[in-house]
PDB file of N, CA and C in Angstrom:
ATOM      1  N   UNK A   1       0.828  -1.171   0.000  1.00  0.00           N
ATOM      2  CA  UNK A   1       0.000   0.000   0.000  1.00  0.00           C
ATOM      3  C   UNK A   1       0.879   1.244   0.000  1.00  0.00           C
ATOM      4  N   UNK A   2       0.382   2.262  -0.904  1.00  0.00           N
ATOM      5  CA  UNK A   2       1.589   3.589  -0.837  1.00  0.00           C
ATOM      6  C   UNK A   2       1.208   4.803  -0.010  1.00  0.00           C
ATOM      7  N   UNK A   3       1.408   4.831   0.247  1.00  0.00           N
ATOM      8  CA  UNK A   3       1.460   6.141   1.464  1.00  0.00           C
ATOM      9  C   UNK A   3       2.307   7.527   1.501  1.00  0.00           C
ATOM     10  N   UNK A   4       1.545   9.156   2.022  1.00  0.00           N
ATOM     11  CA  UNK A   4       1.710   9.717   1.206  1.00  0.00           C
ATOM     12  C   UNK A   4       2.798  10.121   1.542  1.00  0.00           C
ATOM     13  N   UNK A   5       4.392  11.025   1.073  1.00  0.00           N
ATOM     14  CA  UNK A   5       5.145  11.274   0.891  1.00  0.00           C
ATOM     15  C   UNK A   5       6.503  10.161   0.788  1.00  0.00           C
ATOM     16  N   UNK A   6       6.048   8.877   0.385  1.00  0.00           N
ATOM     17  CA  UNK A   6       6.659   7.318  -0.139  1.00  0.00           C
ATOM     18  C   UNK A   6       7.172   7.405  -1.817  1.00  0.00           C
ATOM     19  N   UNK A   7       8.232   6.973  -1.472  1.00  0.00           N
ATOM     20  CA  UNK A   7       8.335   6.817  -3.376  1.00  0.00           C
ATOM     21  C   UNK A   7       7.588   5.628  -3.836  1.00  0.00           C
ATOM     22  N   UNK A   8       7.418   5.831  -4.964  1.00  0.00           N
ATOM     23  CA  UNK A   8       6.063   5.176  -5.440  1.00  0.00           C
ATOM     24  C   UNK A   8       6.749   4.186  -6.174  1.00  0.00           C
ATOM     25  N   UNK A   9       6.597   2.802  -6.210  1.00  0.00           N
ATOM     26  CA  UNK A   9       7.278   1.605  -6.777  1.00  0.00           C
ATOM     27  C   UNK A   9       6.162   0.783  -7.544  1.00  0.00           C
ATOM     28  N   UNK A  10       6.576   0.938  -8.842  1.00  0.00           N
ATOM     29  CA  UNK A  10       6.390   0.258 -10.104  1.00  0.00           C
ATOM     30  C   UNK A  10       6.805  -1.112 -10.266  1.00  0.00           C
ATOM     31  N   UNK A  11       5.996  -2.226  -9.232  1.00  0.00           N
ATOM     32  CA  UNK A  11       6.557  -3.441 -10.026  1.00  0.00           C
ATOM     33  C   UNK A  11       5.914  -4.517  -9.019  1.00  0.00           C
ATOM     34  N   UNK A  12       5.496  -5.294 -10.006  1.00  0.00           N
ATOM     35  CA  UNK A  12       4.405  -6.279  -9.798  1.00  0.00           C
ATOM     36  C   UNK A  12       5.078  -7.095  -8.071  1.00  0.00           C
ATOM     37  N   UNK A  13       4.402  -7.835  -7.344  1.00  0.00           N
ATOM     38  CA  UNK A  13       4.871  -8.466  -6.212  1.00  0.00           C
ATOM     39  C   UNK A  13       5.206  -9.893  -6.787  1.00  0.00           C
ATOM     40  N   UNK A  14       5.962 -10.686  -5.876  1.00  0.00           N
ATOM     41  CA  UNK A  14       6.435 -11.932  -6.296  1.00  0.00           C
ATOM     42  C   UNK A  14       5.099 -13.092  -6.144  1.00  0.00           C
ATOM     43  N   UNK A  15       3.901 -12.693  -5.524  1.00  0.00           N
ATOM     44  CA  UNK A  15       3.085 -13.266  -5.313  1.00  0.00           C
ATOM     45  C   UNK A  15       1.891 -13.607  -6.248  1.00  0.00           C
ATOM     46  N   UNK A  16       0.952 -13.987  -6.681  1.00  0.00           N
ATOM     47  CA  UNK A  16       0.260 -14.659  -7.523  1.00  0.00           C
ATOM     48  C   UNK A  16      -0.228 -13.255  -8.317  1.00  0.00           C
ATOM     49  N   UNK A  17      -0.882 -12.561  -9.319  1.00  0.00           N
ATOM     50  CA  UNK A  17      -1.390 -12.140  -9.409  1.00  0.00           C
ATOM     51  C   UNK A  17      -3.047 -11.907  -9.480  1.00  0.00           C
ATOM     52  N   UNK A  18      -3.660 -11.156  -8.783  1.00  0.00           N
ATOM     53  CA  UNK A  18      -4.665 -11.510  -8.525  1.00  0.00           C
ATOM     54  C   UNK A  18      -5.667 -10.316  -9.358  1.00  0.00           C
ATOM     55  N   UNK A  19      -7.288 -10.193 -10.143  1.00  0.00           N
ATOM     56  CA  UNK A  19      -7.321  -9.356 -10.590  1.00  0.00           C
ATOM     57  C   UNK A  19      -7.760  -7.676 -10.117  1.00  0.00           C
ATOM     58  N   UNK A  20      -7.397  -7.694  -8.789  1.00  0.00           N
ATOM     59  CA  UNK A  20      -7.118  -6.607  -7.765  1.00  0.00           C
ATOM     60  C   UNK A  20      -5.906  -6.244  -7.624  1.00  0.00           C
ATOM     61  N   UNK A  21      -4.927  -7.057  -8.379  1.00  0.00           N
ATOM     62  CA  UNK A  21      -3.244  -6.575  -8.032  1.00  0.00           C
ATOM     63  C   UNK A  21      -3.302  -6.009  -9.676  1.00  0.00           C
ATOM     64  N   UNK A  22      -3.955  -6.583 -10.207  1.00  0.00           N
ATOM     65  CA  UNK A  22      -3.836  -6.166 -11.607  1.00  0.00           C
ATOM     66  C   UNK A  22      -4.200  -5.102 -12.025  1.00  0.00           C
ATOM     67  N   UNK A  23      -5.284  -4.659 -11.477  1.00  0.00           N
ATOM     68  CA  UNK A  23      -6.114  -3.263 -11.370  1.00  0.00           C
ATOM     69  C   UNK A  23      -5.440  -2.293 -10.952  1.00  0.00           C
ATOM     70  N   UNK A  24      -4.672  -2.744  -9.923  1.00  0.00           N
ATOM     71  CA  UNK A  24      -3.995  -1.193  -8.904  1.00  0.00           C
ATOM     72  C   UNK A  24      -2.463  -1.344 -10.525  1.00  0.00           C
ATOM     73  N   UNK A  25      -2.201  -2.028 -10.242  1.00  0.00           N
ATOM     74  CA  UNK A  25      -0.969  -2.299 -11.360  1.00  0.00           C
ATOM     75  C   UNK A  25      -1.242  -1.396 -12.528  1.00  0.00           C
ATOM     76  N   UNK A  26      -2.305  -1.866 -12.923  1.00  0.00           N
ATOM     77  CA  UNK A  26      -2.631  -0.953 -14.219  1.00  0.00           C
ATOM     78  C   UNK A  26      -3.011   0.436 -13.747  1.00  0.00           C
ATOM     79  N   UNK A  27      -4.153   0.770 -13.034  1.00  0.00           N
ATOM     80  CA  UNK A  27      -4.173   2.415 -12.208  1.00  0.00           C
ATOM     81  C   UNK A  27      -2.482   3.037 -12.094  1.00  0.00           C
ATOM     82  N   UNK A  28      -1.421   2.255 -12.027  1.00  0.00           N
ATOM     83  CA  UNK A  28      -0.223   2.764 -11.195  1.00  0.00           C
ATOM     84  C   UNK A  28       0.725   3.370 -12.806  1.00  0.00           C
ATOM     85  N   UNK A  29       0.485   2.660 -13.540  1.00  0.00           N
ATOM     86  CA  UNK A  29       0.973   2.220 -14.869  1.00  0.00           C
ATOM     87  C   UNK A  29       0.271   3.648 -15.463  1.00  0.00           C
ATOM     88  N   UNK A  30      -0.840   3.710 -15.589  1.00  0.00           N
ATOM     89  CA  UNK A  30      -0.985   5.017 -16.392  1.00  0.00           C
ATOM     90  C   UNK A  30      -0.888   6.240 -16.033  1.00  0.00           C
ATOM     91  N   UNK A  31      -1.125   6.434 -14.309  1.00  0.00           N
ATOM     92  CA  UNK A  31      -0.623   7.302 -13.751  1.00  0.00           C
ATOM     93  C   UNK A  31       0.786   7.802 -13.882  1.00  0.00           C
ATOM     94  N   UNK A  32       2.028   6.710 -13.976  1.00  0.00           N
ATOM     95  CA  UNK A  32       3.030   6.912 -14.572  1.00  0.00           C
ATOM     96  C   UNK A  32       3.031   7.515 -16.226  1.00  0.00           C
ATOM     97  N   UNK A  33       2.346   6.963 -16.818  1.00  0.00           N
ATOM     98  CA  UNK A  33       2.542   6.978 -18.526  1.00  0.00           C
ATOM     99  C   UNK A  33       2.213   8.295 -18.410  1.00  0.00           C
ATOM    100  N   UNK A  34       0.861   8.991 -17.497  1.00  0.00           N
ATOM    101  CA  UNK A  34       0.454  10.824 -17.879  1.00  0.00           C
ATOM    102  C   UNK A  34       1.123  11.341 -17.516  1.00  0.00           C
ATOM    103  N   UNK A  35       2.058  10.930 -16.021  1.00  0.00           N
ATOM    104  CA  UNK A  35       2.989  12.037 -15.165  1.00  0.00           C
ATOM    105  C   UNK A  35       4.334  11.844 -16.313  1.00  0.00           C
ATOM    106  N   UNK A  36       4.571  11.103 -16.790  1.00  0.00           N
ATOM    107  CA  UNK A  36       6.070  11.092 -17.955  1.00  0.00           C
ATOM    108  C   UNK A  36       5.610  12.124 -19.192  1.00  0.00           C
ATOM    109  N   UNK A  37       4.066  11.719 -19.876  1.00  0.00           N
ATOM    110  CA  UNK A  37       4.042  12.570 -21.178  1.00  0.00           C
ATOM    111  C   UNK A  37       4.052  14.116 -20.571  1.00  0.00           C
ATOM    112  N   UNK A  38       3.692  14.446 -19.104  1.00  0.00           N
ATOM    113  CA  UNK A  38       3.475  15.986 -18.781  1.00  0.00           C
ATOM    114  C   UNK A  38       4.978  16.269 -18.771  1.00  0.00           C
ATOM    115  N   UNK A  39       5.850  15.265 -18.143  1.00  0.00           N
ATOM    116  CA  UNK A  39       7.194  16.150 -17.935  1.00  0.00           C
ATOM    117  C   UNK A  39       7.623  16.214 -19.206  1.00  0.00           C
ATOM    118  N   UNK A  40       7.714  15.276 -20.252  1.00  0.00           N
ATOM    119  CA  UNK A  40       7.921  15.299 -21.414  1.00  0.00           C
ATOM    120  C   UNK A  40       7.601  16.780 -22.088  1.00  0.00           C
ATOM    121  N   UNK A  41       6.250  16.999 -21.961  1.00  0.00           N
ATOM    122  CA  UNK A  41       6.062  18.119 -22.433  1.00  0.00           C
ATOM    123  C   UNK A  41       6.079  19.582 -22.394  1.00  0.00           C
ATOM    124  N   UNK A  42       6.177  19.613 -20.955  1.00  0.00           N
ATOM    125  CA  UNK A  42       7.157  20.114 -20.432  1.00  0.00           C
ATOM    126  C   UNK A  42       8.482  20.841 -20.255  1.00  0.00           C
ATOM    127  N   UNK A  43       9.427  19.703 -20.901  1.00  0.00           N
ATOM    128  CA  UNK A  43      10.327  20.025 -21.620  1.00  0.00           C
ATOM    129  C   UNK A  43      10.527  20.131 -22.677  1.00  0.00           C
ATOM    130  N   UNK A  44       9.737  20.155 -23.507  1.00  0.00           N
ATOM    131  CA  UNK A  44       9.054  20.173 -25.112  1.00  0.00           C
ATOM    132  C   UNK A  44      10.103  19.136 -26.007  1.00  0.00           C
ATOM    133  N   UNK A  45       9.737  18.439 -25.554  1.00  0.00           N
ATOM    134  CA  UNK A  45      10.434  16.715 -25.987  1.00  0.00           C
ATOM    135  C   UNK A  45       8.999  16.705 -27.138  1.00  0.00           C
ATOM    136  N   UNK A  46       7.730  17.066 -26.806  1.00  0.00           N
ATOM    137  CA  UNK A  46       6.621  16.995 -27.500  1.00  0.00           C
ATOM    138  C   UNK A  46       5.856  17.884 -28.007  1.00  0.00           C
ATOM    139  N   UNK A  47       5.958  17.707 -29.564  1.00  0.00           N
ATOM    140  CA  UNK A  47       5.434  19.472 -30.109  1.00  0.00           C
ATOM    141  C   UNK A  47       4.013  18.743 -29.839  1.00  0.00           C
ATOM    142  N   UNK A  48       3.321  19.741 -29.291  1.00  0.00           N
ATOM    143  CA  UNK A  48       1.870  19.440 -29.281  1.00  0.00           C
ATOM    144  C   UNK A  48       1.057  20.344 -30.325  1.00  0.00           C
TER     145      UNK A  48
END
């Protein structure tokens, strides 16, 4: 569970996957993918 001022860790557990680990996994996953295209753009890596 992440908690707030925790660095936030990207990566599946060694344990079964279940489709509640999969869910937060994926929630965690795109939250990453928008916070990368903003810094990206940001730094205008991306003509928009």
């Amino acid at each position: 569970m992440r908690r707030e001022g925790m660095k936030e860790e990207l990566s599946l557990p060694p344990r079964p996957i279940t489709r509640s680990r999969a869910k937060k996994f994926k929630e965690s996953l795109q939250i990453y993918g928008g916070k990368l295209l903003q810094h990206m753009e940001d730094q205008d890596f991306i003509k928009a």
